[in-house]
PDB file of N, CA and C in Angstrom:
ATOM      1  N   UNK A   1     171.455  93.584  56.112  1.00  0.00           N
ATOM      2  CA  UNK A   1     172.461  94.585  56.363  1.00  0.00           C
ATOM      3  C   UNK A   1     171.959  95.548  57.449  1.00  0.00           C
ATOM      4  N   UNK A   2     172.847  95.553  58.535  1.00  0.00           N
ATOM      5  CA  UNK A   2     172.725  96.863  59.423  1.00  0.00           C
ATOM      6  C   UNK A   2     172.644  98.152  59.101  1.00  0.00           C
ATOM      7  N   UNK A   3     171.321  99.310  59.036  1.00  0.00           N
ATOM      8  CA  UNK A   3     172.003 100.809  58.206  1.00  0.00           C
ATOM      9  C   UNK A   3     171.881 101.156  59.368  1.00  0.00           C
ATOM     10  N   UNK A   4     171.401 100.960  60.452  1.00  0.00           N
ATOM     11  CA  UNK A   4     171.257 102.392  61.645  1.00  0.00           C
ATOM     12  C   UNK A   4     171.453 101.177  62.674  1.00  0.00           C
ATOM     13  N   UNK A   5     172.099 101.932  64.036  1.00  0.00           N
ATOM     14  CA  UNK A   5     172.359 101.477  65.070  1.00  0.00           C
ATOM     15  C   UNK A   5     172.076 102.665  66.253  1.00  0.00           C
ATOM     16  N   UNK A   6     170.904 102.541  67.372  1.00  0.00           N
ATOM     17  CA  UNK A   6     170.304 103.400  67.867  1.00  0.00           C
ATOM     18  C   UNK A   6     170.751 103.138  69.472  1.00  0.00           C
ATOM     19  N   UNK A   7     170.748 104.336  70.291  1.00  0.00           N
ATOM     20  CA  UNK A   7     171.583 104.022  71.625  1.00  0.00           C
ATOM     21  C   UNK A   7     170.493 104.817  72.449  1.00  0.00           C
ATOM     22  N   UNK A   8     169.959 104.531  73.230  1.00  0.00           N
ATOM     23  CA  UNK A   8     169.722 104.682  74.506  1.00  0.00           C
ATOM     24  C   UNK A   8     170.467 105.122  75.852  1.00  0.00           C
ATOM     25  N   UNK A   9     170.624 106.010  75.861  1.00  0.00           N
ATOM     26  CA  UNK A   9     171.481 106.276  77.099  1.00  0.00           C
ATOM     27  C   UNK A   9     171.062 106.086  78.230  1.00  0.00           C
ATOM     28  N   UNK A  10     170.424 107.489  78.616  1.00  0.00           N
ATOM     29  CA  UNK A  10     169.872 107.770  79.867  1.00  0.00           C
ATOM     30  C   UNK A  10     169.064 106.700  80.593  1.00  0.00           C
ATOM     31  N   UNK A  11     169.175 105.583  81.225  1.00  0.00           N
ATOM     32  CA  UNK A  11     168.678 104.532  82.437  1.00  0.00           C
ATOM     33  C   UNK A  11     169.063 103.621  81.605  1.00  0.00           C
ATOM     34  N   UNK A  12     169.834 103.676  80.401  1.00  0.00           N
ATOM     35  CA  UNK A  12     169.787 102.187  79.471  1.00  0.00           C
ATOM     36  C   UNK A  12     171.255 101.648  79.631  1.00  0.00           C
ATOM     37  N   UNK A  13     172.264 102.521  79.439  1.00  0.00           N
ATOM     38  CA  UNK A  13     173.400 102.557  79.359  1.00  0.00           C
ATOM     39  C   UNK A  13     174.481 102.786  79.735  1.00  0.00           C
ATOM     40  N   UNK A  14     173.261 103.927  80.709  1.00  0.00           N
ATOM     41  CA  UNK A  14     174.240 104.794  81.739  1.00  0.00           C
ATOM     42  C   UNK A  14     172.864 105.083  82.730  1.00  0.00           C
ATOM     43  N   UNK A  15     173.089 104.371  84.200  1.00  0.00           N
ATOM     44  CA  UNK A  15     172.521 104.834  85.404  1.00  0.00           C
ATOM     45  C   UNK A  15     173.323 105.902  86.563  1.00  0.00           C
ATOM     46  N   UNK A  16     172.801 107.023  86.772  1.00  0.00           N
ATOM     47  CA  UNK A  16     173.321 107.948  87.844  1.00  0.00           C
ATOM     48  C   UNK A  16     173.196 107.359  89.326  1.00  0.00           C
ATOM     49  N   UNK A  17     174.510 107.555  89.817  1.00  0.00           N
ATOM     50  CA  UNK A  17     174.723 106.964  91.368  1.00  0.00           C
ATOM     51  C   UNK A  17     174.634 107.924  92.028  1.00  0.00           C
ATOM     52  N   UNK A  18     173.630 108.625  92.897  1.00  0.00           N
ATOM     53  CA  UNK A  18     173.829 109.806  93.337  1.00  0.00           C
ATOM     54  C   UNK A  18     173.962 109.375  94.973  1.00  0.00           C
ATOM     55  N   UNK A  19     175.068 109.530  95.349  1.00  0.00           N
ATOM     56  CA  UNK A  19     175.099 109.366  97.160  1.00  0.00           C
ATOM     57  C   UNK A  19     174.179 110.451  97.799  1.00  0.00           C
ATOM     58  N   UNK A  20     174.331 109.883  98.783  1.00  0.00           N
ATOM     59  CA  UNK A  20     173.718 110.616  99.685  1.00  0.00           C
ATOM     60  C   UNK A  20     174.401 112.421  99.413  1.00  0.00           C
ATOM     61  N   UNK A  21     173.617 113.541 100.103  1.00  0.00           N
ATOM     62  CA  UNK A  21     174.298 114.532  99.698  1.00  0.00           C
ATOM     63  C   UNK A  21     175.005 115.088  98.511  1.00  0.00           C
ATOM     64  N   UNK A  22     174.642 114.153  97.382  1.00  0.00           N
ATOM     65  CA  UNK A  22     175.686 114.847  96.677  1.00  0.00           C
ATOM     66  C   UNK A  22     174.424 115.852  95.149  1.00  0.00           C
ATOM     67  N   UNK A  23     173.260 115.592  95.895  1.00  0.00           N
ATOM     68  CA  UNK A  23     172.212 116.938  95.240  1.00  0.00           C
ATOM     69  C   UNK A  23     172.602 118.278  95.571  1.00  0.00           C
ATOM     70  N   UNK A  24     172.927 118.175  96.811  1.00  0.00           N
ATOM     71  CA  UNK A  24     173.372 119.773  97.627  1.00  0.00           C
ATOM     72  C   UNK A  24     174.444 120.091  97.095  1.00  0.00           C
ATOM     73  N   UNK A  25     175.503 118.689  97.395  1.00  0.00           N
ATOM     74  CA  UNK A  25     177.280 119.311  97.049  1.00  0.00           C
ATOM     75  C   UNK A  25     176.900 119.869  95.252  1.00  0.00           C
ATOM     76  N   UNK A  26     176.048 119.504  94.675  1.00  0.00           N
ATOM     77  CA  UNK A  26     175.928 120.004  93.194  1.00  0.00           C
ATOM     78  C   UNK A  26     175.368 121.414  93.306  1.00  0.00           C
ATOM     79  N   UNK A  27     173.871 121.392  93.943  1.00  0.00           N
ATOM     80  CA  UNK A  27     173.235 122.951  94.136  1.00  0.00           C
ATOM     81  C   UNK A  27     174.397 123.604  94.639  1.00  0.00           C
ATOM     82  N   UNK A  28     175.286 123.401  95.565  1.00  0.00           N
ATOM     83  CA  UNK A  28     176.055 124.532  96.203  1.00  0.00           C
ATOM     84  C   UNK A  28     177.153 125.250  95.419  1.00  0.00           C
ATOM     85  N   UNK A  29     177.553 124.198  93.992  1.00  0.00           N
ATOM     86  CA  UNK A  29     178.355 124.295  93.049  1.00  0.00           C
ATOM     87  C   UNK A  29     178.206 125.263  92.098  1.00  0.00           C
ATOM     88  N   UNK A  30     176.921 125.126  91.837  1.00  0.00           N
ATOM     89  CA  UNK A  30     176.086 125.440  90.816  1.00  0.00           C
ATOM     90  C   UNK A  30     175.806 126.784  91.527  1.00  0.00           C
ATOM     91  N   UNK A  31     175.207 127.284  92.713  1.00  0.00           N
ATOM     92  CA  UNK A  31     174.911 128.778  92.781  1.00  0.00           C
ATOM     93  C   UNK A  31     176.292 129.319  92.941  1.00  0.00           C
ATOM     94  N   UNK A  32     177.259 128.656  93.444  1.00  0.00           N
ATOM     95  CA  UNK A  32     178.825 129.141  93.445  1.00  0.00           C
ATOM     96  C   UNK A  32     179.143 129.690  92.162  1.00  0.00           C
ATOM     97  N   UNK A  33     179.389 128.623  90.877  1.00  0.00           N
ATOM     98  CA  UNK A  33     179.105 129.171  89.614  1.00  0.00           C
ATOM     99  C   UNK A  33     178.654 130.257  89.344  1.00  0.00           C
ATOM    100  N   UNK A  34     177.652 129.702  89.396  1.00  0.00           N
ATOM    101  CA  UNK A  34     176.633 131.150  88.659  1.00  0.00           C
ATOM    102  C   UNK A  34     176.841 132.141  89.417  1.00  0.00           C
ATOM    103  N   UNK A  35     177.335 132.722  90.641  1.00  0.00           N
ATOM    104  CA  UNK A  35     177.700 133.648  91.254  1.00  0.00           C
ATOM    105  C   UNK A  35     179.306 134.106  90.510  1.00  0.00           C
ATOM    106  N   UNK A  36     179.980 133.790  90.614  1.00  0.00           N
ATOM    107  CA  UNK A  36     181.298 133.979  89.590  1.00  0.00           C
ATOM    108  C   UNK A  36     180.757 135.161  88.214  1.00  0.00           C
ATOM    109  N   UNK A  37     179.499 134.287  87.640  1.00  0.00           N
ATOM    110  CA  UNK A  37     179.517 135.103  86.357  1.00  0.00           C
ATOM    111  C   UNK A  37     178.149 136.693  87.088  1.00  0.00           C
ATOM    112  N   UNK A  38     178.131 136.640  87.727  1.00  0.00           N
ATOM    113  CA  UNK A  38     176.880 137.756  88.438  1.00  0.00           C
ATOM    114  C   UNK A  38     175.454 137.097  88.368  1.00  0.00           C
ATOM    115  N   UNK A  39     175.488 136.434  88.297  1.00  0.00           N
ATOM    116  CA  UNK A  39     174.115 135.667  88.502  1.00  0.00           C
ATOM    117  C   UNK A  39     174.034 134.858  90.002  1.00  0.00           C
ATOM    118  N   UNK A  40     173.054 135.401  90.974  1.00  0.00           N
ATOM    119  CA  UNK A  40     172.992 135.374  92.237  1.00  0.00           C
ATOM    120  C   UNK A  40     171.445 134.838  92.242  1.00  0.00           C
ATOM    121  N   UNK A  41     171.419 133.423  92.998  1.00  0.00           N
ATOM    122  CA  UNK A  41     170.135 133.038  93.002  1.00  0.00           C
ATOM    123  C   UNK A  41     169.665 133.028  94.453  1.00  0.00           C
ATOM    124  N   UNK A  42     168.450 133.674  94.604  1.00  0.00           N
ATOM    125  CA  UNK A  42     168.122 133.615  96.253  1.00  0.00           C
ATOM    126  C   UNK A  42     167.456 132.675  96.585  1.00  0.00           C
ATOM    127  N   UNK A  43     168.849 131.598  97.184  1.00  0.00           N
ATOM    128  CA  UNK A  43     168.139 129.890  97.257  1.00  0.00           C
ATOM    129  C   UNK A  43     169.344 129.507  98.277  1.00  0.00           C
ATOM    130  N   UNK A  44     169.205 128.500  99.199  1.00  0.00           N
ATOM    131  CA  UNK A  44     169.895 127.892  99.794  1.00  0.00           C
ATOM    132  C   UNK A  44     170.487 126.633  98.552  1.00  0.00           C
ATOM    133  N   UNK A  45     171.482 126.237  99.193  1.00  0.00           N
ATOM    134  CA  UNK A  45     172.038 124.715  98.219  1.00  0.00           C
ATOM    135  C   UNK A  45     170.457 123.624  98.606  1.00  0.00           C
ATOM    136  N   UNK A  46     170.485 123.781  99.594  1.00  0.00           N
ATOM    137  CA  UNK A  46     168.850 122.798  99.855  1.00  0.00           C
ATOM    138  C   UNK A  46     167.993 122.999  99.278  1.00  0.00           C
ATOM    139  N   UNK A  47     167.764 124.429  99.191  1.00  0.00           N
ATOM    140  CA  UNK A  47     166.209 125.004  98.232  1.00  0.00           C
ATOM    141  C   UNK A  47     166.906 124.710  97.224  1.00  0.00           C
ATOM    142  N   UNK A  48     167.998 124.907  96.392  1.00  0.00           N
ATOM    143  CA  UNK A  48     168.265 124.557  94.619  1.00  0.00           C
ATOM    144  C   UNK A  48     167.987 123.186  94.542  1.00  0.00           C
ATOM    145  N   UNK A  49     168.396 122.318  95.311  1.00  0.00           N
ATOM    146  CA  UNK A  49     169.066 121.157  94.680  1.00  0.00           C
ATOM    147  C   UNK A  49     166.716 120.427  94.827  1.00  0.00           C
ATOM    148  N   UNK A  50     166.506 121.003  95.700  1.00  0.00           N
ATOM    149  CA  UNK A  50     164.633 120.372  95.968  1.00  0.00           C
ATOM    150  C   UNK A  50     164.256 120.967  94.318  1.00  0.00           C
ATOM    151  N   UNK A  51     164.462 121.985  94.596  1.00  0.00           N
ATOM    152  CA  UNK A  51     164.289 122.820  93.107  1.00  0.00           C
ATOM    153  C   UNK A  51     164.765 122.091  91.780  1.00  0.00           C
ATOM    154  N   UNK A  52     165.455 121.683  91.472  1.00  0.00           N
ATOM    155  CA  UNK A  52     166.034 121.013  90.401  1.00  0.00           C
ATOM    156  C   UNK A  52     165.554 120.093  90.184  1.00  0.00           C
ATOM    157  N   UNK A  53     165.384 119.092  91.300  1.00  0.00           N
ATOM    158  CA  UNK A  53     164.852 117.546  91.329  1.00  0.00           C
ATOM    159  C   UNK A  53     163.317 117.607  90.942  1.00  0.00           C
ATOM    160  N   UNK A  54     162.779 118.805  91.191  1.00  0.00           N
ATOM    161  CA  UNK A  54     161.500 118.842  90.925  1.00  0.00           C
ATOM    162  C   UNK A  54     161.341 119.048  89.347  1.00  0.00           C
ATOM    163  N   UNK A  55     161.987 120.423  89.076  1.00  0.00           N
ATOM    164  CA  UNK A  55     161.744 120.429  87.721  1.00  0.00           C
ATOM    165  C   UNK A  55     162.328 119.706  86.454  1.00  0.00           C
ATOM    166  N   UNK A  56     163.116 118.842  87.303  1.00  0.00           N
ATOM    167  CA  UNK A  56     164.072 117.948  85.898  1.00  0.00           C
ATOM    168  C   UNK A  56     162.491 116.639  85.823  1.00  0.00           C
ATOM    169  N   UNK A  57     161.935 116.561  86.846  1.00  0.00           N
ATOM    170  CA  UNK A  57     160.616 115.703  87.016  1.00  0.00           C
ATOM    171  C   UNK A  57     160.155 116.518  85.696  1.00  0.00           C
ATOM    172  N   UNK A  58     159.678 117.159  86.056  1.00  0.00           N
ATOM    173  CA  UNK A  58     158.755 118.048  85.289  1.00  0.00           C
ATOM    174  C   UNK A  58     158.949 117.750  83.685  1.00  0.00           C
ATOM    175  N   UNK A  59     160.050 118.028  83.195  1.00  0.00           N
ATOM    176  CA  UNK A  59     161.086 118.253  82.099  1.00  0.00           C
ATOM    177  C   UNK A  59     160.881 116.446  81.623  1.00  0.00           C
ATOM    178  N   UNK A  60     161.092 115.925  82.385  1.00  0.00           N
ATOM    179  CA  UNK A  60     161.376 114.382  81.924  1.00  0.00           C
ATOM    180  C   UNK A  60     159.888 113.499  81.612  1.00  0.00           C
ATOM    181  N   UNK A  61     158.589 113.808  82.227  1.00  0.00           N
ATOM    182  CA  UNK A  61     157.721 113.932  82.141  1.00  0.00           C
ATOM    183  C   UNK A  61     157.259 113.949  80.559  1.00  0.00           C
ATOM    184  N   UNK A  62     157.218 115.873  80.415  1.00  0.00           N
ATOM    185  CA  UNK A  62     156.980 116.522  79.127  1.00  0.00           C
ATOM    186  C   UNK A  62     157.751 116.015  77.549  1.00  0.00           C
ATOM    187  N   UNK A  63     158.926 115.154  78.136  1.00  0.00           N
ATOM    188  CA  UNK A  63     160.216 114.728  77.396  1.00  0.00           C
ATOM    189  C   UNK A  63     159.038 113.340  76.949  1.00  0.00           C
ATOM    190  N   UNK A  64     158.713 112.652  77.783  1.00  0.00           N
ATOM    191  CA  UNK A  64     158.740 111.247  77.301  1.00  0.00           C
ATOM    192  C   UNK A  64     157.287 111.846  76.836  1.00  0.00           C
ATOM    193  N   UNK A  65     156.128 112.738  77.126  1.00  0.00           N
ATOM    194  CA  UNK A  65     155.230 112.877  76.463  1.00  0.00           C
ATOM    195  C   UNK A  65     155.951 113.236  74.988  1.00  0.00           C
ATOM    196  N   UNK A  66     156.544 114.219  74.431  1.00  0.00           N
ATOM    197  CA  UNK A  66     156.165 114.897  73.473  1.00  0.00           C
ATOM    198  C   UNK A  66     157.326 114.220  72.600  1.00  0.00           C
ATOM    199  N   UNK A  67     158.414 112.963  73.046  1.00  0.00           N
ATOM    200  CA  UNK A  67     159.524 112.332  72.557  1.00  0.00           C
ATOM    201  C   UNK A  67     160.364 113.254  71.838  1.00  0.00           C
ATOM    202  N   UNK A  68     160.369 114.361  72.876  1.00  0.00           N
ATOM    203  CA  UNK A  68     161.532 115.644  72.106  1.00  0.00           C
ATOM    204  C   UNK A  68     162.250 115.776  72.840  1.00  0.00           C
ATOM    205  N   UNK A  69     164.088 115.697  72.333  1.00  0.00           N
ATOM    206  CA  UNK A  69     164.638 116.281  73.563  1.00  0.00           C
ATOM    207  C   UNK A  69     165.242 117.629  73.265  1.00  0.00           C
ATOM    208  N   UNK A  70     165.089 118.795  74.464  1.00  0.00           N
ATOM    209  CA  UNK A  70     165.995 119.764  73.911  1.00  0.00           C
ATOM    210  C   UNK A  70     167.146 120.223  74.323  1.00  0.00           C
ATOM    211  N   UNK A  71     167.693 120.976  73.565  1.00  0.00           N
ATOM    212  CA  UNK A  71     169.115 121.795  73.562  1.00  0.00           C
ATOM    213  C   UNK A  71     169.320 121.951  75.166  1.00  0.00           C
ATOM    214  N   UNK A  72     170.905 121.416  75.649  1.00  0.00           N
ATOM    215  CA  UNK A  72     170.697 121.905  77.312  1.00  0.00           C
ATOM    216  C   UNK A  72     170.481 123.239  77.290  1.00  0.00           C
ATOM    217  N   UNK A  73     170.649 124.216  76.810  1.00  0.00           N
ATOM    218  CA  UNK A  73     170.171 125.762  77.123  1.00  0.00           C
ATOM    219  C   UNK A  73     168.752 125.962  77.306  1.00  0.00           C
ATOM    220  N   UNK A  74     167.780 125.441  76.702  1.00  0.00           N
ATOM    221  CA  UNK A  74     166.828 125.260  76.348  1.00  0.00           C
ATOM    222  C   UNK A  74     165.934 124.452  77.660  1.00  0.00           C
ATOM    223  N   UNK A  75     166.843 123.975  78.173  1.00  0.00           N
ATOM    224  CA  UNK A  75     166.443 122.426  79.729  1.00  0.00           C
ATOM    225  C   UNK A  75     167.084 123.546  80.459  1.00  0.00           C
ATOM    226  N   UNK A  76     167.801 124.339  80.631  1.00  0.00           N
ATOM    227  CA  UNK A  76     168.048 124.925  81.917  1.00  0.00           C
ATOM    228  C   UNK A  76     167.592 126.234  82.187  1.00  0.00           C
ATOM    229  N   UNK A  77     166.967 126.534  81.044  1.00  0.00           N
ATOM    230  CA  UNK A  77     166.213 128.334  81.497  1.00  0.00           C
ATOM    231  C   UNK A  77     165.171 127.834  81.255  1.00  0.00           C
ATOM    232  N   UNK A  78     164.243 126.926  80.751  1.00  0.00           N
ATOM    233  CA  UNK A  78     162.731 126.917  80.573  1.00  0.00           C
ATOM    234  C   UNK A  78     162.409 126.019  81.425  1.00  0.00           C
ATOM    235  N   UNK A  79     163.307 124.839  82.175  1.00  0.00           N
ATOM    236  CA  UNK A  79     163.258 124.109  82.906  1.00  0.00           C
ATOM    237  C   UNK A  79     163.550 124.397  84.151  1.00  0.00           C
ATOM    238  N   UNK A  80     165.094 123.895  84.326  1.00  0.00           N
ATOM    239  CA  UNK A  80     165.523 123.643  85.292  1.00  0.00           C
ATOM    240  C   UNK A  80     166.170 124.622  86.362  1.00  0.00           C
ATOM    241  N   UNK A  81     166.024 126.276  85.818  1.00  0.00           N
ATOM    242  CA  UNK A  81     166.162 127.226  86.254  1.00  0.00           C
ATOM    243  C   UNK A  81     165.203 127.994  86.147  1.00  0.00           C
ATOM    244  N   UNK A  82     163.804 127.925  86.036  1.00  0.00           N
ATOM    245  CA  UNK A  82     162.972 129.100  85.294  1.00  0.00           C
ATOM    246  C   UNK A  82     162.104 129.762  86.662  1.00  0.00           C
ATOM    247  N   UNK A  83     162.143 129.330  87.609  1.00  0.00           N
ATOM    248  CA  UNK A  83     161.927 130.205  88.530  1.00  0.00           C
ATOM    249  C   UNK A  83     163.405 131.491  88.652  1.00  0.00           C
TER     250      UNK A  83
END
């Protein structure tokens, strides 16, 4: 008898197609955003999006060391925003 059925997402199930440019068209989104609510980051869309790619490294790294994943709030202020 089957009791558990376990899914893999992330590179298993689902691969990200990222075109060309479309790190920036996201950074540029994303400080747009966060400008709306008063949160003003002093970054070009180029400096965010280098910025991000680095620390989601970072994050994904620490992820497959410690086989924890956390809360996105949790991935985007200790991570992926913490400069």
């Amino acid at each position: 008898m089957i009791r558990a059925v376990l899914f893999d997402l992330g590179g298993t199930l689902h691969c990200a197609d990222n075109p060309p440019g479309r790190e920036i068209w996201f950074a540029d989104r994303l400080l747009n955003g966060l400008a709306d609510y008063g949160i003003c980051l002093d970054a070009t869309p180029e400096e965010l999006a280098g910025r991000l790619r680095v620390n989601a490294e970072i994050y994904k790294h620490e992820t497959e060391a410690s086989l924890e994943e956390l809360p996105p709030p949790v991935i985007w202020n200790d991570y992926y925003l913490k400069e």
